[in-house]
C-alpha atoms as a PDB file:
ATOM      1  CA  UNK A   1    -205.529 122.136 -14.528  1.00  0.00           C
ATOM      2  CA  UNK A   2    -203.531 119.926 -12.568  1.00  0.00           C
ATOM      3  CA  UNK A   3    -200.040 120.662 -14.517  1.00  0.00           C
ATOM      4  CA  UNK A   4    -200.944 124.283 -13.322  1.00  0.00           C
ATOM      5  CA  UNK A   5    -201.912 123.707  -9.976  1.00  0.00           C
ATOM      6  CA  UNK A   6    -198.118 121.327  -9.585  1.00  0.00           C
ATOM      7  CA  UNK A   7    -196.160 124.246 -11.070  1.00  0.00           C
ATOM      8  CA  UNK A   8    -197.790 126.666  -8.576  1.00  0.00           C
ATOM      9  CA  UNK A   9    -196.834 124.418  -6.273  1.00  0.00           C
ATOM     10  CA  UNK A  10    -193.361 123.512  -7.256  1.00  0.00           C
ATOM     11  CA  UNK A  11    -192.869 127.488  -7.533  1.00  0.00           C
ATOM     12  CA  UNK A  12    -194.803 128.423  -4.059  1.00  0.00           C
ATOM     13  CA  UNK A  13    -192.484 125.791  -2.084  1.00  0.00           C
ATOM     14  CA  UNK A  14    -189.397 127.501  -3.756  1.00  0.00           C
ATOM     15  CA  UNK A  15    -190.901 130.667  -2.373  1.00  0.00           C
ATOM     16  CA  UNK A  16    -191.584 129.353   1.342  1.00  0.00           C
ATOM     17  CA  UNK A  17    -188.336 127.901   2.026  1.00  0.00           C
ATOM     18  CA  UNK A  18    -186.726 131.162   0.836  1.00  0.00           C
ATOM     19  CA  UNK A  19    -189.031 133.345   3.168  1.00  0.00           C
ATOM     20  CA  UNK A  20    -188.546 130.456   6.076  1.00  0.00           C
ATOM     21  CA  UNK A  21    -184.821 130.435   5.864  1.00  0.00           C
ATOM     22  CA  UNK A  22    -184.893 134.444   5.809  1.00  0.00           C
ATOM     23  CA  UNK A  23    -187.240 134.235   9.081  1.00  0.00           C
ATOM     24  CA  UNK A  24    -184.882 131.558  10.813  1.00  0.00           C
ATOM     25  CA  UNK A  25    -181.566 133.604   9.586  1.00  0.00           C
ATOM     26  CA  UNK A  26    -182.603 137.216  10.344  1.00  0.00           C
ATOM     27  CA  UNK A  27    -183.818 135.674  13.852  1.00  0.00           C
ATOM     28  CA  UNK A  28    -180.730 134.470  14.625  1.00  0.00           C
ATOM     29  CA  UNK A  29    -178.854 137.341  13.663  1.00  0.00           C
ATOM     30  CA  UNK A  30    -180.674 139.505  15.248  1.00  0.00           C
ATOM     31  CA  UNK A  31    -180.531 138.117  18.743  1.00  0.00           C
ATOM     32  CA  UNK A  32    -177.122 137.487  18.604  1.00  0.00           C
ATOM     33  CA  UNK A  33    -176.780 140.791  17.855  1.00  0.00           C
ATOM     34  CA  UNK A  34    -179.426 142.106  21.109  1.00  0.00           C
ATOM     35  CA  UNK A  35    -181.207 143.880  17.810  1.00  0.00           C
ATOM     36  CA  UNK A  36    -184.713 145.544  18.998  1.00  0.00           C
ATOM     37  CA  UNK A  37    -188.072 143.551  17.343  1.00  0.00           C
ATOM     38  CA  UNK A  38    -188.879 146.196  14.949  1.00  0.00           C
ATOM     39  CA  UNK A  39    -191.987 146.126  12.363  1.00  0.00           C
ATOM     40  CA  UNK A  40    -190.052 144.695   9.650  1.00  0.00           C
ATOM     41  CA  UNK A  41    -189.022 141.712  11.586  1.00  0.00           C
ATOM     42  CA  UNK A  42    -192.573 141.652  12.049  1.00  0.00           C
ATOM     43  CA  UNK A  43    -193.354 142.018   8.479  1.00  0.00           C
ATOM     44  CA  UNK A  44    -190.918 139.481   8.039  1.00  0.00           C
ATOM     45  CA  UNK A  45    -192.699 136.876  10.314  1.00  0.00           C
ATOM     46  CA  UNK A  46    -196.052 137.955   8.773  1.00  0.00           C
ATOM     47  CA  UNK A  47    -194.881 136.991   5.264  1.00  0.00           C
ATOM     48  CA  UNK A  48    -193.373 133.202   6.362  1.00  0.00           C
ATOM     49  CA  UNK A  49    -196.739 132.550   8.059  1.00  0.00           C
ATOM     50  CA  UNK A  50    -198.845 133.589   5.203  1.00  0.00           C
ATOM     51  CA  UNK A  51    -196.559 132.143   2.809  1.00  0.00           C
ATOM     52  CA  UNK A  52    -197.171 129.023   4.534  1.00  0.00           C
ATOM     53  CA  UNK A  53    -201.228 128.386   5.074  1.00  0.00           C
ATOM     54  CA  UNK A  54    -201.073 129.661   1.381  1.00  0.00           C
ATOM     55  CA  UNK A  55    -198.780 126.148   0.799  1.00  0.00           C
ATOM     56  CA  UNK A  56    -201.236 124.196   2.842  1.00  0.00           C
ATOM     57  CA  UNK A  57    -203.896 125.222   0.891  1.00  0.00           C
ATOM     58  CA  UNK A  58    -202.211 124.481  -2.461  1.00  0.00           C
ATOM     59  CA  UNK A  59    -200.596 121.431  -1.370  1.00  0.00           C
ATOM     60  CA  UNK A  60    -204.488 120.052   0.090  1.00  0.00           C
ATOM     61  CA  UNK A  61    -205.820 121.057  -3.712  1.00  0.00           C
ATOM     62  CA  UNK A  62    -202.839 118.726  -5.102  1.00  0.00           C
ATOM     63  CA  UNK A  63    -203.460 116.145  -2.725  1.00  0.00           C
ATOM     64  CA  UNK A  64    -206.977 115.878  -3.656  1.00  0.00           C
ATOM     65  CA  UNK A  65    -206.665 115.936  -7.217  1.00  0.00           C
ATOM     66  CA  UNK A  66    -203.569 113.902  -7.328  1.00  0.00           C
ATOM     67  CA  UNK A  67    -204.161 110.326  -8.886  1.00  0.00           C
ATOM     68  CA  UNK A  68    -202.990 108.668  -5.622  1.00  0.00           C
ATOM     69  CA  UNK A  69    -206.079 110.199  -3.663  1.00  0.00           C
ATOM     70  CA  UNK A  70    -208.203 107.820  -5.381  1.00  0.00           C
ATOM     71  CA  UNK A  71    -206.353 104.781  -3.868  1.00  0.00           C
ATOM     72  CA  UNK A  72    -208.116 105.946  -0.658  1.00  0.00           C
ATOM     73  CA  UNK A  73    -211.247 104.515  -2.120  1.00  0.00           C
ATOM     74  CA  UNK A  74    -209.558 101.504  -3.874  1.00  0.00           C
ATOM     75  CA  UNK A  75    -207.694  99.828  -0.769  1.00  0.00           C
ATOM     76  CA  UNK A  76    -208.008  99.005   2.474  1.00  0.00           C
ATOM     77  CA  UNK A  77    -206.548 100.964   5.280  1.00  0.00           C
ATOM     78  CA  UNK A  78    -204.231  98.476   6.262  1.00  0.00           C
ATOM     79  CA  UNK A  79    -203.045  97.697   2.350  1.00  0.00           C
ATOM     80  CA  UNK A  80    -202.114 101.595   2.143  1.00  0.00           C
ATOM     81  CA  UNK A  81    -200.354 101.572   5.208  1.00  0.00           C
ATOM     82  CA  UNK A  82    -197.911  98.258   4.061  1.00  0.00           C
ATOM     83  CA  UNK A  83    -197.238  99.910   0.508  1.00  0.00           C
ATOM     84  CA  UNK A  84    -194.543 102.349   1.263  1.00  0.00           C
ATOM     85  CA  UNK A  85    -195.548 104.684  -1.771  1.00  0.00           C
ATOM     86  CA  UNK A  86    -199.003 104.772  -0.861  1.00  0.00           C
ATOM     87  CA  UNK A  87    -198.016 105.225   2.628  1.00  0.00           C
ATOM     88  CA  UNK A  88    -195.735 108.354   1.989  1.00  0.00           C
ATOM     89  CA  UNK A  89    -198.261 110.092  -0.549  1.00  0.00           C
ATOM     90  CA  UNK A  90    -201.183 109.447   1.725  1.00  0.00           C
ATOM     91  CA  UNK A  91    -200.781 109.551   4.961  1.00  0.00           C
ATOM     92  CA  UNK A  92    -197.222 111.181   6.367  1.00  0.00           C
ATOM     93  CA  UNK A  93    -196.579 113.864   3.232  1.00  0.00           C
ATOM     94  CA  UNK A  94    -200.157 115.496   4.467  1.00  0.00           C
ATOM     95  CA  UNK A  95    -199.593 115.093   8.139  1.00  0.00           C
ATOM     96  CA  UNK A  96    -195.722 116.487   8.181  1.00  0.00           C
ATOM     97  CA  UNK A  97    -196.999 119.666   6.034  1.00  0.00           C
ATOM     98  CA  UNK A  98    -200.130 119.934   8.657  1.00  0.00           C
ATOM     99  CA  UNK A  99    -197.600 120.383  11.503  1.00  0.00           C
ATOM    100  CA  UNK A 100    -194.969 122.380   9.342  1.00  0.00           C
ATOM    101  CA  UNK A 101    -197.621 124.851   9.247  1.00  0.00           C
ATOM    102  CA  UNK A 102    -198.691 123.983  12.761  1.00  0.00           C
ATOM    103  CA  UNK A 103    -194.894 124.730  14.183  1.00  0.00           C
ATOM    104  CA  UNK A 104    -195.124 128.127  11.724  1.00  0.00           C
ATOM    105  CA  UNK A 105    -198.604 129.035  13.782  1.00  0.00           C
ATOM    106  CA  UNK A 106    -197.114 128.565  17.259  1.00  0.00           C
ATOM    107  CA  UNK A 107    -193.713 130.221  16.448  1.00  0.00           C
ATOM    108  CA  UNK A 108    -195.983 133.495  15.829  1.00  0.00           C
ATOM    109  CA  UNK A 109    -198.049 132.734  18.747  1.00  0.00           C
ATOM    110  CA  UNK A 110    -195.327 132.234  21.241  1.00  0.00           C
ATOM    111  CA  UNK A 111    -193.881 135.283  19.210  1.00  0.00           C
ATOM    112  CA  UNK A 112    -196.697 137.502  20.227  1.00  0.00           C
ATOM    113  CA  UNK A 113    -196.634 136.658  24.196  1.00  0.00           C
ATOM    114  CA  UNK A 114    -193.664 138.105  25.278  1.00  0.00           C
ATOM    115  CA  UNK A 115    -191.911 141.622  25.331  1.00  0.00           C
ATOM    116  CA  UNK A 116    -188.386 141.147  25.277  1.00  0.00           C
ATOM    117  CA  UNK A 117    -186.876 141.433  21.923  1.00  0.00           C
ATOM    118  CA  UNK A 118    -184.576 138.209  22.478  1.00  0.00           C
ATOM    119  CA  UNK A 119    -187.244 136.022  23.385  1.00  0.00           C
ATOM    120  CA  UNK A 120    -189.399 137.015  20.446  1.00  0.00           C
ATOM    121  CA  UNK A 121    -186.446 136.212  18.419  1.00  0.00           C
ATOM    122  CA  UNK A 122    -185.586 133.109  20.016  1.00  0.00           C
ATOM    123  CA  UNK A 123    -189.040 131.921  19.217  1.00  0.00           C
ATOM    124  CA  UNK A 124    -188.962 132.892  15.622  1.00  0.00           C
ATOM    125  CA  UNK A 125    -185.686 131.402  15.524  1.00  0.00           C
ATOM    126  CA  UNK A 126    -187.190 127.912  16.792  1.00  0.00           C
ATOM    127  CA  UNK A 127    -190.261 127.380  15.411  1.00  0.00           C
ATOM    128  CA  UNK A 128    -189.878 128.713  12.327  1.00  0.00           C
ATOM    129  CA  UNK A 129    -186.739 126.333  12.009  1.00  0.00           C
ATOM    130  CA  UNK A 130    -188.463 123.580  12.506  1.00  0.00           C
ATOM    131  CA  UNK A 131    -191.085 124.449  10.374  1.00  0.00           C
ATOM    132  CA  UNK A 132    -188.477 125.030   7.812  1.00  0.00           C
ATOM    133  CA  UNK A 133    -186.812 121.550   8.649  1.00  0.00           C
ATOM    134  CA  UNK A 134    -190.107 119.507   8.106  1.00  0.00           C
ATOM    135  CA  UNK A 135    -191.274 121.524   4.966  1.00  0.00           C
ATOM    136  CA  UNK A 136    -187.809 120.390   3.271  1.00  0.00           C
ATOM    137  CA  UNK A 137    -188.457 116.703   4.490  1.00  0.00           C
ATOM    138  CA  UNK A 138    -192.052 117.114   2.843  1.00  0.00           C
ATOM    139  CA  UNK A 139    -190.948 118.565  -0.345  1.00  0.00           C
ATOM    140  CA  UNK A 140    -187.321 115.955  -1.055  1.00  0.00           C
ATOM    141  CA  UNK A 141    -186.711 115.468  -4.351  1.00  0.00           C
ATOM    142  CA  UNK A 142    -190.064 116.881  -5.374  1.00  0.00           C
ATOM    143  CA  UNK A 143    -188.100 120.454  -5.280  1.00  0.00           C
ATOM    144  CA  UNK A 144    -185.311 119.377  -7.709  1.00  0.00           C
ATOM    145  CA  UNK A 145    -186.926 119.904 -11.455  1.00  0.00           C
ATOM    146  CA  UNK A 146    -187.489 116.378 -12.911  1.00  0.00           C
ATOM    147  CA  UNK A 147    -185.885 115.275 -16.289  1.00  0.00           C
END
């Protein structure tokens, strides 16, 4: 169960970049170009959010099946936070992809509150980059295929 549940994940992160960078890309493109907001962009946008609570939830079923999780109950809180590993795998993987999806969230919100086509680009373009930025931090190496 758990090899399944890390190649859905491996695969699903593969799948959020991809739809991130298209959101972050077609953004820019399109308000450099003075490009209407049209339903696909919104489509588009619609797709990069889901895709990404979708990788919250998987990545929260990892975490709590992952053999690490059990160090929770094992060592203190202050001998997790000196180990580096435990440190990473714990505590700031979970929080970075919490406000990942968190910047995703607000990008759509801010999105929705305003009725110029630029700015509902330029928020796209910003929040859904940065969401993009700190799901690639999360993932590292953990998106390269391991030998």
């Amino acid at each position: 169960m758990s090899a399944l549940i890390e190649n859905l994940h491996y695969n699903w992160t593969i799948l959020l970049l991809l739809t991130l960078f298209i959101n972050v890309l077609n953004a820019i493109i399109s308000r450099i170009s003075g490009k209407n907001f049209s339903i696909l962009d919104l489509r588009i946008c619609l797709f990069g959010l889901i895709f990404s609570y979708f990788h919250l939830l998987i990545s929260l079923t990892l975490y709590l099946i992952f053999p690490f999780f059990n160090q929770w109950f094992e060592n203190s809180l202050t001998n997790i936070l000196m180990n580096n590993e435990l440190r990473s795998n714990l505590v700031i993987n979970p929080l970075i992809n919490i406000l990942a999806v968190c910047f995703v969230n607000l990008g759509w919100k801010l999105k929705k509150n305003h009725f110029k086509s630029s700015k509902k680009f330029l928020r796209v373009a910003i929040f859904y980059g940065l969401g993009l930025i700190l799901f690639i931090i999360v993932s590292g190496n953990s998106i390269l295929p391991s030998n």
